[in-house]
Structure formats: structure tokens, C-alpha cells
Protein backbone atom coordinates (compact mmCIF):
# COMPACT_ATOMS: atom_id res chain seq x y z
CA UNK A 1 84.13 35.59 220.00
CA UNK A 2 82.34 38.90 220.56
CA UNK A 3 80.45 38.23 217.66
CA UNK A 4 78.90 35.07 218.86
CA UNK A 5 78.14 36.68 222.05
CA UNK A 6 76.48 39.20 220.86
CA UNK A 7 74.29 36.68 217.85
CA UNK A 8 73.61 34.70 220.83
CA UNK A 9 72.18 37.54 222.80
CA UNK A 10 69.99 38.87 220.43
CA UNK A 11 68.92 35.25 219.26
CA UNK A 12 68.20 35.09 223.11
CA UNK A 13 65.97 38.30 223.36
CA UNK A 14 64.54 37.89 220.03
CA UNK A 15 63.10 34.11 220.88
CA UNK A 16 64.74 32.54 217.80
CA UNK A 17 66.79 30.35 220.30
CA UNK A 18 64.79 29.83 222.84
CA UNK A 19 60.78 30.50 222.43
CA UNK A 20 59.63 33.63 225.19
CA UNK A 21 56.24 32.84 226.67
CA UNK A 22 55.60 29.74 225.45
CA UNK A 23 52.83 27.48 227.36
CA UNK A 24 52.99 24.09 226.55
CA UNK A 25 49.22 22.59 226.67
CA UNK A 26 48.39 18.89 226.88
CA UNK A 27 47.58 17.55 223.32
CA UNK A 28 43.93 16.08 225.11
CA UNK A 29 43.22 20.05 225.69
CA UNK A 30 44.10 21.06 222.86
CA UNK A 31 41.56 21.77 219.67
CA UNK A 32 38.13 22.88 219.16
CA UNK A 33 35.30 22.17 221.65
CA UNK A 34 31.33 22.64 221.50
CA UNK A 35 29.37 23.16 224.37
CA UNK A 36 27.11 20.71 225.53
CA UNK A 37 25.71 22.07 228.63
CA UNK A 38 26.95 25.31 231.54
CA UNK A 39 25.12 25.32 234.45
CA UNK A 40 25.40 27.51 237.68
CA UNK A 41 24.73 26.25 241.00
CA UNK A 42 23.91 28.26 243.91
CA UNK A 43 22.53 27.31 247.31
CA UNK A 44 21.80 24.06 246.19
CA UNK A 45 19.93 25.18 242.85
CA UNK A 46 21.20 24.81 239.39
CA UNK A 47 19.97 27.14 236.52
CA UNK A 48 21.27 26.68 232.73
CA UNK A 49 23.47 29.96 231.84
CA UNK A 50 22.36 30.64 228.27
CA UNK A 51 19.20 28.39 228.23
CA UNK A 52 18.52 24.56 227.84
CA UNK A 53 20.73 24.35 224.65
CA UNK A 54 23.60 26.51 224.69
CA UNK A 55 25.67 27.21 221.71
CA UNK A 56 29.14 28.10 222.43
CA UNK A 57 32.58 27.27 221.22
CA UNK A 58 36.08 26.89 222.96
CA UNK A 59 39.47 26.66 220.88
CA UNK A 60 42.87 26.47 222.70
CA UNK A 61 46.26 25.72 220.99
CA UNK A 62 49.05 23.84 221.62
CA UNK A 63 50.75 27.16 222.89
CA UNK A 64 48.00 28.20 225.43
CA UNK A 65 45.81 30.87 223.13
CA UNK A 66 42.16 30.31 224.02
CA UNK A 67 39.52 31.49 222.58
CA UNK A 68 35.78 30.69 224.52
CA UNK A 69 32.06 31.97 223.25
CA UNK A 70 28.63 31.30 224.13
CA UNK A 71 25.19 32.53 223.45
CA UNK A 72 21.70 31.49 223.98
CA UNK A 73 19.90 29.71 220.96
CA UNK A 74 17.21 31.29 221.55
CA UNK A 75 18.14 35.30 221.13
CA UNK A 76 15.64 37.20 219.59
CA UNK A 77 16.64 38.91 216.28
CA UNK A 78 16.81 42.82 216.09
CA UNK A 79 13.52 43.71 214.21
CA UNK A 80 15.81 46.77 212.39
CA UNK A 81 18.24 44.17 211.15
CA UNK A 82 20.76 46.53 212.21
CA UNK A 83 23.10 45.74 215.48
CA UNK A 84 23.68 49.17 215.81
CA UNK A 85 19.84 50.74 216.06
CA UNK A 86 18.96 47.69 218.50
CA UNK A 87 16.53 48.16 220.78
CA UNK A 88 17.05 48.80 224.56
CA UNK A 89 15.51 45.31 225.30
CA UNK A 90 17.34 43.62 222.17
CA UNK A 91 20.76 45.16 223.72
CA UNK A 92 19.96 43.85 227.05
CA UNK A 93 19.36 40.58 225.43
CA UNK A 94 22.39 40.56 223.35
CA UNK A 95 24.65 41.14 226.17
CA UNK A 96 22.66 39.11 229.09
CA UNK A 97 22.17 36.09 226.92
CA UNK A 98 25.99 35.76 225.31
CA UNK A 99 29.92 36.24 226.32
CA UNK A 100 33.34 35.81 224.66
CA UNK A 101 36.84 36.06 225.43
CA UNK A 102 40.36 35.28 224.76
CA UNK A 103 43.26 35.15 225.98
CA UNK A 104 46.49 33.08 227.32
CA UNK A 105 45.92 29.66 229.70
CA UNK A 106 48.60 27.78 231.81
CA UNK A 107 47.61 24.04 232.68
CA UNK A 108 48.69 22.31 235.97
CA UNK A 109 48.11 18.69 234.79
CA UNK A 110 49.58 17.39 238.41
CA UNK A 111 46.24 19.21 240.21
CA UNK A 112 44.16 18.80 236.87
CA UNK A 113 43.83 22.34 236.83
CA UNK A 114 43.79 25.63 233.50
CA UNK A 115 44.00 28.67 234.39
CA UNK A 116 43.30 31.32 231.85
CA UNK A 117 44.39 35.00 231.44
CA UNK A 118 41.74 37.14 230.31
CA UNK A 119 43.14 39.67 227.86
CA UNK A 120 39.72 40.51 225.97
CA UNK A 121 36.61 40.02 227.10
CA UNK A 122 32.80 40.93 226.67
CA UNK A 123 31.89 41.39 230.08
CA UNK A 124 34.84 44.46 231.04
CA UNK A 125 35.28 43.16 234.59
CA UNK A 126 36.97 40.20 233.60
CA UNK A 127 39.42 42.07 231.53
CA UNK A 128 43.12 41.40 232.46
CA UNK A 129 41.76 38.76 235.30
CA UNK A 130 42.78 34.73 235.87
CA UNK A 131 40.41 32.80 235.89
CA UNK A 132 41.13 29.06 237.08
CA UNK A 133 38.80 26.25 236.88
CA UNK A 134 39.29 22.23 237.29
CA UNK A 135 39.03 20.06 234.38
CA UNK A 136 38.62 16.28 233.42
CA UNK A 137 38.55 14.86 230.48
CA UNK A 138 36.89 11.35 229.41
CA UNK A 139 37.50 10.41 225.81
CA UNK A 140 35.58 13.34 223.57
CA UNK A 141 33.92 14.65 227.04
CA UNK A 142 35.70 17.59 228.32
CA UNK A 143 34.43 19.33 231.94
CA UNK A 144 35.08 22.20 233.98
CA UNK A 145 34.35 23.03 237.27
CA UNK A 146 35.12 27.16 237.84
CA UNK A 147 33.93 29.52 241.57
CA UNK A 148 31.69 32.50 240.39
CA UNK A 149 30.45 33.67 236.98
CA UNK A 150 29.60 36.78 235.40
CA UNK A 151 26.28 36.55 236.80
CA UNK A 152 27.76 36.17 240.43
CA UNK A 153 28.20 34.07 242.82
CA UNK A 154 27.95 30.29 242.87
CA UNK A 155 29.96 27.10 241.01
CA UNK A 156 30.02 26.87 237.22
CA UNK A 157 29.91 23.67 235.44
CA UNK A 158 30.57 23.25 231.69
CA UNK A 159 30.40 20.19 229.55
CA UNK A 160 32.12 19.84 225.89
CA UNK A 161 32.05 17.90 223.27
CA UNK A 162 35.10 17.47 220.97
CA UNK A 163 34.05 19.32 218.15
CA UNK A 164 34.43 16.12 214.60
């Protein structure tokens, strides 16, 4: 009898019985998505993010990993061909005109809701942050609606595609 106590207790603490930290996301969420548009709007003005054609990617699994990156289209190249003699004003490019992270989300589907734990991120701030936006999703069209951005203040809006 001990014995079983004791499998079942490391079984337990181990996750082979029961899963630890699992997030169950809706199967509509889940896969890989391509940005369409992200917009910021601010006192009643809306300015593209990254640029009239955005490129950016999001994947999130059935278990809640997410990974999300963007980047203008239209960065200019580093004239060394070398990322790590950039210039001060391809840096500054680099960094203004893209972002990435990952990390963990949690979906409310009742309030239509994801909110997403930032464990790694190109912009510091956001590092080890939540970050909760509204979604809806028609058919292959996936949009969020999120307060601030990385740029400041204001209402970010972000239209996917399901990636074919």
C-alpha cells in the first residue's frame, strides 16, 4: 500500500498522471497566423506599426506556447552585410522597425479574451509582463484588440490571416 502511495505521489509531482501547467487553447486559436495589418490608434489617429505591409508571424499551440514576430518590409539592409558592425542608424532601424516574443497564453473564451505571459522578448520592458488583448475570430480572419504598445500609449489592432 505504501508503495502505491508513494508511485502515485511521484507520478503526481512528476506530471505523468496528471499534466502541471497545462493551458488548454481553443482549436480556432490554435496554429500559424500571418499578419495582415497592426495599426495603433491614438487620439483619434491611426498609424501602421511596421509600415503599410507588415510581415509578421504568430504560432500558438494547443498547450498555450506562443510565439509572435513582426518587422517592417521595408528595412534597409546593413551595407557591411554583417549584423554585428551595423551602423548606428541600421541598429536603430533594426530594433524600431521589428519585435518578437514568446511565451505562455491563457484564453478566457466566456469574455473572448488571451492573455499572454511574456517570458522573452525584444523590447526588455515587456519581459516577464501579461499582456491581454480581445480577440474574434471569423473563419481564416483572426483580430485583436490590445491597450498600449511598445511605442506607447494608444489601442492596438492586429489582423491575421490563417497562414495555408
Amino acid at each position: 500500500m505504501k508503495t502505491h502511495a508513494l508511485l502515485a505521489l511521484v507520478g503526481l509531482a512528476t506530471g505523468f498522471i496528471t499534466p502541471a501547467f497545462t493551458q488548454t487553447i481553443p482549436k480556432e486559436l490554435v496554429g500559424t497566423w500571418t499578419m495582415v495589418s497592426i495599426t495603433l490608434e491614438k487620439d483619434g489617429k491611426k498609424i501602421d506599426l511596421f509600415g503599410p505591409n507588415p510581415q509578421g508571424r504568430l504560432i500558438r499551440d494547443a498547450d498555450g506556447h506562443v510565439s509572435y514576430m513582426v518587422t517592417r518590409a521595408d528595412l534597409p539592409k546593413f551595407a557591411s552585410n554583417n549584423r554585428a558592425a551595423g551602423t548606428a542608424e541600421e541598429n536603430k532601424a533594426a530594433v524600431q522597425g521589428s519585435i518578437f516574443f514568446f511565451g505562455r497564453s491563457s484564453v478566457n473564451e466566456t469574455d473572448k479574451t488571451i492573455t499572454t505571459h511574456i517570458e522573452v522578448c525584444s523590447f526588455p520592458n515587456w519581459i516577464g509582463t501579461d499582456r491581454k488583448s480581445t480577440y474574434t475570430i471569423n473563419g481564416d480572419e483572426y483580430d485583436t484588440t490590445s491597450p498600449g504598445s511598445s511605442v506607447g500609449e494608444g489601442t492596438v489592432y492586429i489582423v491575421w490571416k490563417r497562414a495555408k
